[in-house]
PDB file of N, CA and C in Angstrom:
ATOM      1  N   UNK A   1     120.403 111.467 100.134  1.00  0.00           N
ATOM      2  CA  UNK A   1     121.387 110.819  99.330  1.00  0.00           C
ATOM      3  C   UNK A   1     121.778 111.780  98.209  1.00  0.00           C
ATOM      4  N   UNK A   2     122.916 111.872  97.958  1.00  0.00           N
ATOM      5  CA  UNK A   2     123.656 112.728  96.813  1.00  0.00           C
ATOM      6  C   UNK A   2     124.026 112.016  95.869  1.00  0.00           C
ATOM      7  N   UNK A   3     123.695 111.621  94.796  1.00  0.00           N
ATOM      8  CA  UNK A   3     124.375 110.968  93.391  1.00  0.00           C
ATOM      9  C   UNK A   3     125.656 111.395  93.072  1.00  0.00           C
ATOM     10  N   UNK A   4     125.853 110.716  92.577  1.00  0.00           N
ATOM     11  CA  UNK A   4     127.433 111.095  91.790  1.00  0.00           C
ATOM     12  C   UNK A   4     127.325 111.850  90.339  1.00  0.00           C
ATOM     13  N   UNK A   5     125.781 112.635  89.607  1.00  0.00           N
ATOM     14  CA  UNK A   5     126.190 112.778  88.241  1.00  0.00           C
ATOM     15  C   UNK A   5     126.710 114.111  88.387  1.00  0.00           C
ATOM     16  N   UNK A   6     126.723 114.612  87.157  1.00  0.00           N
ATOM     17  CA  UNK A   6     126.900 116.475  86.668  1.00  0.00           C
ATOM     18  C   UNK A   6     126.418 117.301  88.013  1.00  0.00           C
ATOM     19  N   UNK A   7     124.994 117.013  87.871  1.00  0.00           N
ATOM     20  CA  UNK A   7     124.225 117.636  88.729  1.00  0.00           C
ATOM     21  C   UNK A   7     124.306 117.487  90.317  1.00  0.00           C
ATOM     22  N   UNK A   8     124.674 116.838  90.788  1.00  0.00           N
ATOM     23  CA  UNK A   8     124.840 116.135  92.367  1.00  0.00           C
ATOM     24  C   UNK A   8     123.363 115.876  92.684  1.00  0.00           C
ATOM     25  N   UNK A   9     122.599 115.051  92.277  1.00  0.00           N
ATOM     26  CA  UNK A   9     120.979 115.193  92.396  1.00  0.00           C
ATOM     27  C   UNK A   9     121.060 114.493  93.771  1.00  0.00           C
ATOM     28  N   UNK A  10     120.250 115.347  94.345  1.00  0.00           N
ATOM     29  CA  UNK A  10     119.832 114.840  95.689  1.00  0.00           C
ATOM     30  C   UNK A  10     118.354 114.125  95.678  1.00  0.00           C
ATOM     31  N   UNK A  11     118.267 113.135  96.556  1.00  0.00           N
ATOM     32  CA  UNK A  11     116.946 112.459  96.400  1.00  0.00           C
ATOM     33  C   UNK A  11     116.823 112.286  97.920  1.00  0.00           C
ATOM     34  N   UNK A  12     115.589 113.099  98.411  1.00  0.00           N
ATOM     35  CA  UNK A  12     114.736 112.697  99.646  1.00  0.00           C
ATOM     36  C   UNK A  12     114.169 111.567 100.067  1.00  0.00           C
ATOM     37  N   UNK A  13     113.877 111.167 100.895  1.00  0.00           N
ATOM     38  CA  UNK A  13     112.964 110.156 101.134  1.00  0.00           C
ATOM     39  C   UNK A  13     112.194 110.149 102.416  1.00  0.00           C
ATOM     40  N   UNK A  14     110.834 109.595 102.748  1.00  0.00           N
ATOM     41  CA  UNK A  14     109.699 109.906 103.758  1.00  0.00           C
ATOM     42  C   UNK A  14     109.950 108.647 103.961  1.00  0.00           C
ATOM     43  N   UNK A  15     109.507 107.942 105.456  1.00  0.00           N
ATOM     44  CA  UNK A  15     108.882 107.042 105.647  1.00  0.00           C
ATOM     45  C   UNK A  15     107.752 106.721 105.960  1.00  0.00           C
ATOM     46  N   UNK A  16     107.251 105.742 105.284  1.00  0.00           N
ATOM     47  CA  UNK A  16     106.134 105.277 104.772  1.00  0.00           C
ATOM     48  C   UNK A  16     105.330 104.008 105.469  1.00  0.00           C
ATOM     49  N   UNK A  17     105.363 103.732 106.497  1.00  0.00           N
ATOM     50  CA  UNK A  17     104.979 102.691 107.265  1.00  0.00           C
ATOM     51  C   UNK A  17     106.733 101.874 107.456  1.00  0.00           C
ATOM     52  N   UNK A  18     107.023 100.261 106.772  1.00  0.00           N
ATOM     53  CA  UNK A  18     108.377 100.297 107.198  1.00  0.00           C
ATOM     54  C   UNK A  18     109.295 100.426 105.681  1.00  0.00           C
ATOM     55  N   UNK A  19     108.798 101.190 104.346  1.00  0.00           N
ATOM     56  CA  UNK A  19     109.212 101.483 103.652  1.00  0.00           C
ATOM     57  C   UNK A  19     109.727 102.990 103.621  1.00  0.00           C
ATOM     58  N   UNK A  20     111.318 103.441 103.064  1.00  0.00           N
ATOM     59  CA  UNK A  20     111.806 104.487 102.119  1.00  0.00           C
ATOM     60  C   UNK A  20     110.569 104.859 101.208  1.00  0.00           C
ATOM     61  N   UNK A  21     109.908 105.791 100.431  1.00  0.00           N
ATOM     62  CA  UNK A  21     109.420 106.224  99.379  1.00  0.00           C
ATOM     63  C   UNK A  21     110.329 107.631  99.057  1.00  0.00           C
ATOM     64  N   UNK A  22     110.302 107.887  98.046  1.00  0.00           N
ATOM     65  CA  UNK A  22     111.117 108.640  97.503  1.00  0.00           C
ATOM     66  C   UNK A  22     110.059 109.908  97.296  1.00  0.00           C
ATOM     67  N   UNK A  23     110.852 111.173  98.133  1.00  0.00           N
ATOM     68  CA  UNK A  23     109.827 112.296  98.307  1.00  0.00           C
ATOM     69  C   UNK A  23     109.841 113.295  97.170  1.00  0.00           C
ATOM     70  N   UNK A  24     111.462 113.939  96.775  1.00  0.00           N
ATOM     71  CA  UNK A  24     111.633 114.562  96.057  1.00  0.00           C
ATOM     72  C   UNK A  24     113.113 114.986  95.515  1.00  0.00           C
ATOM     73  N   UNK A  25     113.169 114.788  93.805  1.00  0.00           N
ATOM     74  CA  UNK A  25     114.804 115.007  93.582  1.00  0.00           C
ATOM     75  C   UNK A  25     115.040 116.200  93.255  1.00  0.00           C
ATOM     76  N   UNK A  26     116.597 116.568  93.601  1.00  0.00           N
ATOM     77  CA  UNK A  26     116.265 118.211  92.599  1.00  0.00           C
ATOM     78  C   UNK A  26     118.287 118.502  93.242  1.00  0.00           C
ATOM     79  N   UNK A  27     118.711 119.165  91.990  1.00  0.00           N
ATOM     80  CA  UNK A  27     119.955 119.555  92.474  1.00  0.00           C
ATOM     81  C   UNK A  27     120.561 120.107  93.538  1.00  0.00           C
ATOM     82  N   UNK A  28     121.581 119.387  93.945  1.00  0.00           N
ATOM     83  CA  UNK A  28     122.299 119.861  95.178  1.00  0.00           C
ATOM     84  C   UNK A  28     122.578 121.313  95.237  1.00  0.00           C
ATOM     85  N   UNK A  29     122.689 122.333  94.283  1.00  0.00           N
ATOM     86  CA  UNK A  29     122.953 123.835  93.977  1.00  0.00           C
ATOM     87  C   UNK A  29     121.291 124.487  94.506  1.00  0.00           C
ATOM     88  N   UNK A  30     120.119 123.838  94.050  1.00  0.00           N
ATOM     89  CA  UNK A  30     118.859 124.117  94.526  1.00  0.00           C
ATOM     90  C   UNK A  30     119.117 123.950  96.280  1.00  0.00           C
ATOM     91  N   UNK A  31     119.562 122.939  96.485  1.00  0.00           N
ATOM     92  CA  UNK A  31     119.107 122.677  98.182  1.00  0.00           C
ATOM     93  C   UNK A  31     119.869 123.478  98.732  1.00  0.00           C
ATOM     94  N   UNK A  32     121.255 123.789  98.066  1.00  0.00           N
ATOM     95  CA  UNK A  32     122.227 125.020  98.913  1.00  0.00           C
ATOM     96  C   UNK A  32     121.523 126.572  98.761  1.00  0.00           C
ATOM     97  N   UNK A  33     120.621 126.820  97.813  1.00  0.00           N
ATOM     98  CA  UNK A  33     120.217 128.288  98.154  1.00  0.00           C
ATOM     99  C   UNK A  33     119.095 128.723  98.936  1.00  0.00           C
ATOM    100  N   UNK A  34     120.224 129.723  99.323  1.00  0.00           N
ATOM    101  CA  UNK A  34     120.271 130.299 100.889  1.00  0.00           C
ATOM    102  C   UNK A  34     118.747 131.243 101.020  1.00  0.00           C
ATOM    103  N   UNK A  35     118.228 130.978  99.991  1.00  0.00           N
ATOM    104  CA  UNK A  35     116.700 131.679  99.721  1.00  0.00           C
ATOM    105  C   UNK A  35     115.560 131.346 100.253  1.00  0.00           C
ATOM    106  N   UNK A  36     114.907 131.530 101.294  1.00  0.00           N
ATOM    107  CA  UNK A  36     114.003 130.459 101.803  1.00  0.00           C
ATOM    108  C   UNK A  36     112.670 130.450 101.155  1.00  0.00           C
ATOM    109  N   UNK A  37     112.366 131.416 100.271  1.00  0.00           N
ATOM    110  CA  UNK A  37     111.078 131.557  99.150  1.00  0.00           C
ATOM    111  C   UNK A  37     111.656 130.083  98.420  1.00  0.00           C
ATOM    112  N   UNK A  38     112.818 130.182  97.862  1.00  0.00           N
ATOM    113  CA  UNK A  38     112.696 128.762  96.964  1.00  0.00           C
ATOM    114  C   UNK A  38     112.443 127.742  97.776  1.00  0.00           C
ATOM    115  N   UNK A  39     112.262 127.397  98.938  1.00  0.00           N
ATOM    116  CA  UNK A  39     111.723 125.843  99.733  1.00  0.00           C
ATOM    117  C   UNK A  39     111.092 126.222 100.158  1.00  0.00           C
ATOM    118  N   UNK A  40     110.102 126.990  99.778  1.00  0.00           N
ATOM    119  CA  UNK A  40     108.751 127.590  99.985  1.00  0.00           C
ATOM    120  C   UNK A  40     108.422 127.990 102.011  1.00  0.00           C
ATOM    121  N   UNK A  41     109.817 128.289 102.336  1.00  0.00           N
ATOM    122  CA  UNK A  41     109.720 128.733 104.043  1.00  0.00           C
ATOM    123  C   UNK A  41     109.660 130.242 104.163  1.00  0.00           C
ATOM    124  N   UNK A  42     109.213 131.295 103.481  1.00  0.00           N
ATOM    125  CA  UNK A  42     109.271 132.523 103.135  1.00  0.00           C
ATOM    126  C   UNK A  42     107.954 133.141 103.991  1.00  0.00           C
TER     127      UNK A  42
END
């Protein structure tokens, strides 16, 4: 999911048996770089 603020905060979510839990938020500019050390796939 992408918010609507400044930031475009993106928020993850896992499932959890038959619940959403919320995994991790962090700006849409973070999830676009093309760096794979920053999402720790390096």
């Amino acid at each position: 999911m992408v918010d609507q603020d400044p930031a475009q905060t993106v928020t993850t979510h896992r499932l959890d048996g038959e619940q959403h839990m919320v995994r991790a938020t962090m700006p849409l500019a973070w999830v676009l770089n093309p760096d794979p050390a920053e999402h720790d796939l390096g």
